[in-house]
Protein backbone atom coordinates (compact mmCIF):
# COMPACT_ATOMS: atom_id res chain seq x y z
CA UNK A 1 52.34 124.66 82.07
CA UNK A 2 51.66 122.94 85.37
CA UNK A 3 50.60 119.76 84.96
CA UNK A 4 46.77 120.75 86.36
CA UNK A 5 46.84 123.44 84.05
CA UNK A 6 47.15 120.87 81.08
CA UNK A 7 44.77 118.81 82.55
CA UNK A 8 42.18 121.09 82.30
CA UNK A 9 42.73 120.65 78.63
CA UNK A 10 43.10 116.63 78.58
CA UNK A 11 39.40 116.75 80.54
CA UNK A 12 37.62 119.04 78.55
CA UNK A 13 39.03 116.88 75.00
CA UNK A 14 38.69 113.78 77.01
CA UNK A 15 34.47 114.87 77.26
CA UNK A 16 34.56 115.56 73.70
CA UNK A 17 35.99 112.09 72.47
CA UNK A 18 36.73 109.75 75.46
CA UNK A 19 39.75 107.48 74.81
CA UNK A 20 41.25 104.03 76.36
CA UNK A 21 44.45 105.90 76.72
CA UNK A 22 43.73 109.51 77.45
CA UNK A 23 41.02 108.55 79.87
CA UNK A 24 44.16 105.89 82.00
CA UNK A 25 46.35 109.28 81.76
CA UNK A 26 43.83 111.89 83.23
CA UNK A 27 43.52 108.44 86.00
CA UNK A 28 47.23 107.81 86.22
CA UNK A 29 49.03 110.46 86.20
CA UNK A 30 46.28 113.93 86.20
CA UNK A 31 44.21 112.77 89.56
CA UNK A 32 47.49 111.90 91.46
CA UNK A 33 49.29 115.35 90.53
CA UNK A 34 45.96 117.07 91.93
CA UNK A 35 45.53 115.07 94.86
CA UNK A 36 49.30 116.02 95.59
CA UNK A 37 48.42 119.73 94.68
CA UNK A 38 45.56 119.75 97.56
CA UNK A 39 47.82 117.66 100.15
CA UNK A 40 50.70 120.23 99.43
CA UNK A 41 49.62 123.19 98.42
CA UNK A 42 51.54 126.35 97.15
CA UNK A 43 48.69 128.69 97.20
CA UNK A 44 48.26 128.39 101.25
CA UNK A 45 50.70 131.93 101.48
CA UNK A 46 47.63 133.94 100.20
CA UNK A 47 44.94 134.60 102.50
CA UNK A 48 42.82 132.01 102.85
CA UNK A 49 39.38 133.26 101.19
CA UNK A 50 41.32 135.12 98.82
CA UNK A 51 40.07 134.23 94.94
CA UNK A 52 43.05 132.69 94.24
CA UNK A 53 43.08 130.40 97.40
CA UNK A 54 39.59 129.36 96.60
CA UNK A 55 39.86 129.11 92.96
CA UNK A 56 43.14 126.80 93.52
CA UNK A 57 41.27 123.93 95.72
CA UNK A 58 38.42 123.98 93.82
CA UNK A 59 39.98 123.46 90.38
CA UNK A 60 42.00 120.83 92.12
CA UNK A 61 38.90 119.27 93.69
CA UNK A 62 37.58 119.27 90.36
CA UNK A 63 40.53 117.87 88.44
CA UNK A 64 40.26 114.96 91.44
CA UNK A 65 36.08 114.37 90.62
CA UNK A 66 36.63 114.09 87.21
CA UNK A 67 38.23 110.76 86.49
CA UNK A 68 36.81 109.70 89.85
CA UNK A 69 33.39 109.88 88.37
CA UNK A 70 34.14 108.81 84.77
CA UNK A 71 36.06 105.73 86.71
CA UNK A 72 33.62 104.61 88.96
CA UNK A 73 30.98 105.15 86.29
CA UNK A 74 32.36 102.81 84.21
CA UNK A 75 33.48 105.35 81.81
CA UNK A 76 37.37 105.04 82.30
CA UNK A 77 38.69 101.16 83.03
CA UNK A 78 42.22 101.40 84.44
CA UNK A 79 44.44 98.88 82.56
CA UNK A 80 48.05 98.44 83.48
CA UNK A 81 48.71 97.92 79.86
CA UNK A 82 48.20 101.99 79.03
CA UNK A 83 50.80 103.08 81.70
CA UNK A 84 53.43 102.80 78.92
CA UNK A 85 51.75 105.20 77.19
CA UNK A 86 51.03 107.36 79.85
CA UNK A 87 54.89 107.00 81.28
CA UNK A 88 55.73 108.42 78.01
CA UNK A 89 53.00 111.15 77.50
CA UNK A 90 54.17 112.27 80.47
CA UNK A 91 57.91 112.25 79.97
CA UNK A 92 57.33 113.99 76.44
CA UNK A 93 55.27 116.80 78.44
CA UNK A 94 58.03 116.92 81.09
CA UNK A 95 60.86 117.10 78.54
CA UNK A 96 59.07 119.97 76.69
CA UNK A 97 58.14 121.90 79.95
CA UNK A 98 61.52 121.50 81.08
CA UNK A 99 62.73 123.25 78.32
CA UNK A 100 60.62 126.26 78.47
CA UNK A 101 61.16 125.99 82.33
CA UNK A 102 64.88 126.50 81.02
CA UNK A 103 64.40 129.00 78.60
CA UNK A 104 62.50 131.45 81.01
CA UNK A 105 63.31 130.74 84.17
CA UNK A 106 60.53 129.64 85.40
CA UNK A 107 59.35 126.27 88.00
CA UNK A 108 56.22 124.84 85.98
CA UNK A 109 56.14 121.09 87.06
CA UNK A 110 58.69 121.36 89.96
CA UNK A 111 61.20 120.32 87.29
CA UNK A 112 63.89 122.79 88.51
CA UNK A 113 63.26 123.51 91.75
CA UNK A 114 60.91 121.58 94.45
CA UNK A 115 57.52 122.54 96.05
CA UNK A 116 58.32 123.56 99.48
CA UNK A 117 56.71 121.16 102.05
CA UNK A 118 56.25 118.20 99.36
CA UNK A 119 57.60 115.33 98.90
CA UNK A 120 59.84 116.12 96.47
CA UNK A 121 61.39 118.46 98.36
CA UNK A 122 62.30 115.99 100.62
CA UNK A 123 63.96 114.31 98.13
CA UNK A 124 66.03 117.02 97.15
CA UNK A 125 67.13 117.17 100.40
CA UNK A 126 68.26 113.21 100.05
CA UNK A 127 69.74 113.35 96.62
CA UNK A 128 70.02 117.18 96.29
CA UNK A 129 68.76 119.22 93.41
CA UNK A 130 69.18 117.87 90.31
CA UNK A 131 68.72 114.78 91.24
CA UNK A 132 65.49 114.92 93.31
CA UNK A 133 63.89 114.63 89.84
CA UNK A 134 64.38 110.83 90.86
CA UNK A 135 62.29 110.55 93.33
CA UNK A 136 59.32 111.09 91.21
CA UNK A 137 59.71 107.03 90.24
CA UNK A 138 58.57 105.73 93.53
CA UNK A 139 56.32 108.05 93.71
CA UNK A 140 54.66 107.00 90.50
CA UNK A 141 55.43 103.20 91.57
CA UNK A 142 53.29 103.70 94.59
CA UNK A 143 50.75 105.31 93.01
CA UNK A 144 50.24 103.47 89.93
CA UNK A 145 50.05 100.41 92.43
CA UNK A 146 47.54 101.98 94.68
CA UNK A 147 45.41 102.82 91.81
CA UNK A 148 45.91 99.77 89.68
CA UNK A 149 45.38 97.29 92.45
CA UNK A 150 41.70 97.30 92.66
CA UNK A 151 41.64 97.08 89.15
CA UNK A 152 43.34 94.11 88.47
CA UNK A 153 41.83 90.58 87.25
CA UNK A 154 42.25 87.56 88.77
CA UNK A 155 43.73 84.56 86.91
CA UNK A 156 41.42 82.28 86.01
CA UNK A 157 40.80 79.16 88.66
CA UNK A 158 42.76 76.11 86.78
């Protein structure tokens, strides 16, 4: 129930029948959680050409190629006007995770606790537990800009 995990599953139905606002989701908010999963990794413990070690950067390097291609092929075009959408795909995933995460004790999507060494951990050390859920907003602020900005269209000349 990590977000990767599902995106496995929003790829593979994205190839079957692309969509304006599946394809902006697996951009927004799938690419970004993978890219985070390779800059912080919680895999490094294991031994480094262990299967699991290997198997976790490569499904993240693939979960990062994905919309990269389909974007730069032309295939996904990032419009601001889908991040609604995706804000609330995402909060409906996060609000049912969160309540299995609840119901057996478990960490999928860092909604409990923080990855060690990430970002959000350093927010729970600013606003403490609970509340370090927070700091996912200017995280998404910052990336949604980053990713958005190239995309955007200039007014037209009056």
């Amino acid at each position: 129930l990590h977000l990767c995990s599902m995106a496995v599953f929003f790829c593979f139905f994205d190839s079957l029948r692309p969509g304006e606002t599946l394809g902006n989701f697996i951009y927004s908010t799938c690419m970004p959680g993978a890219v985070f999963a390779l800059l912080f990794p919680d895999w490094t413990a294991l031994p480094p050409w262990s299967l699991h070690c290997i198997l976790g950067f490569a499904a993240h390097a693939l979960l990062v190629s994905y919309p990269l291609m389909l974007t730069l092929g032309g295939e996904i075009r990032p419009r601001v006007r889908y991040l609604p959408r995706c804000l609330a795909l995402l909060l409906a995933l996060a609000a049912g995770v969160y309540l299995v995460d609840r119901a057996v004790g478990a960490n999928y999507m860092f909604l409990v606790q923080p990855a060690a060494g990430s970002p959000l951990e350093w927010f729970a050390a600013w606003l403490g537990i609970p509340c370090y859920i927070f700091g996912y907003i200017p995280m998404l602020l910052l990336i949604w800009t980053l990713l958005y900005l190239p995309f955007r269209r200039k007014a037209p000349a009056r």
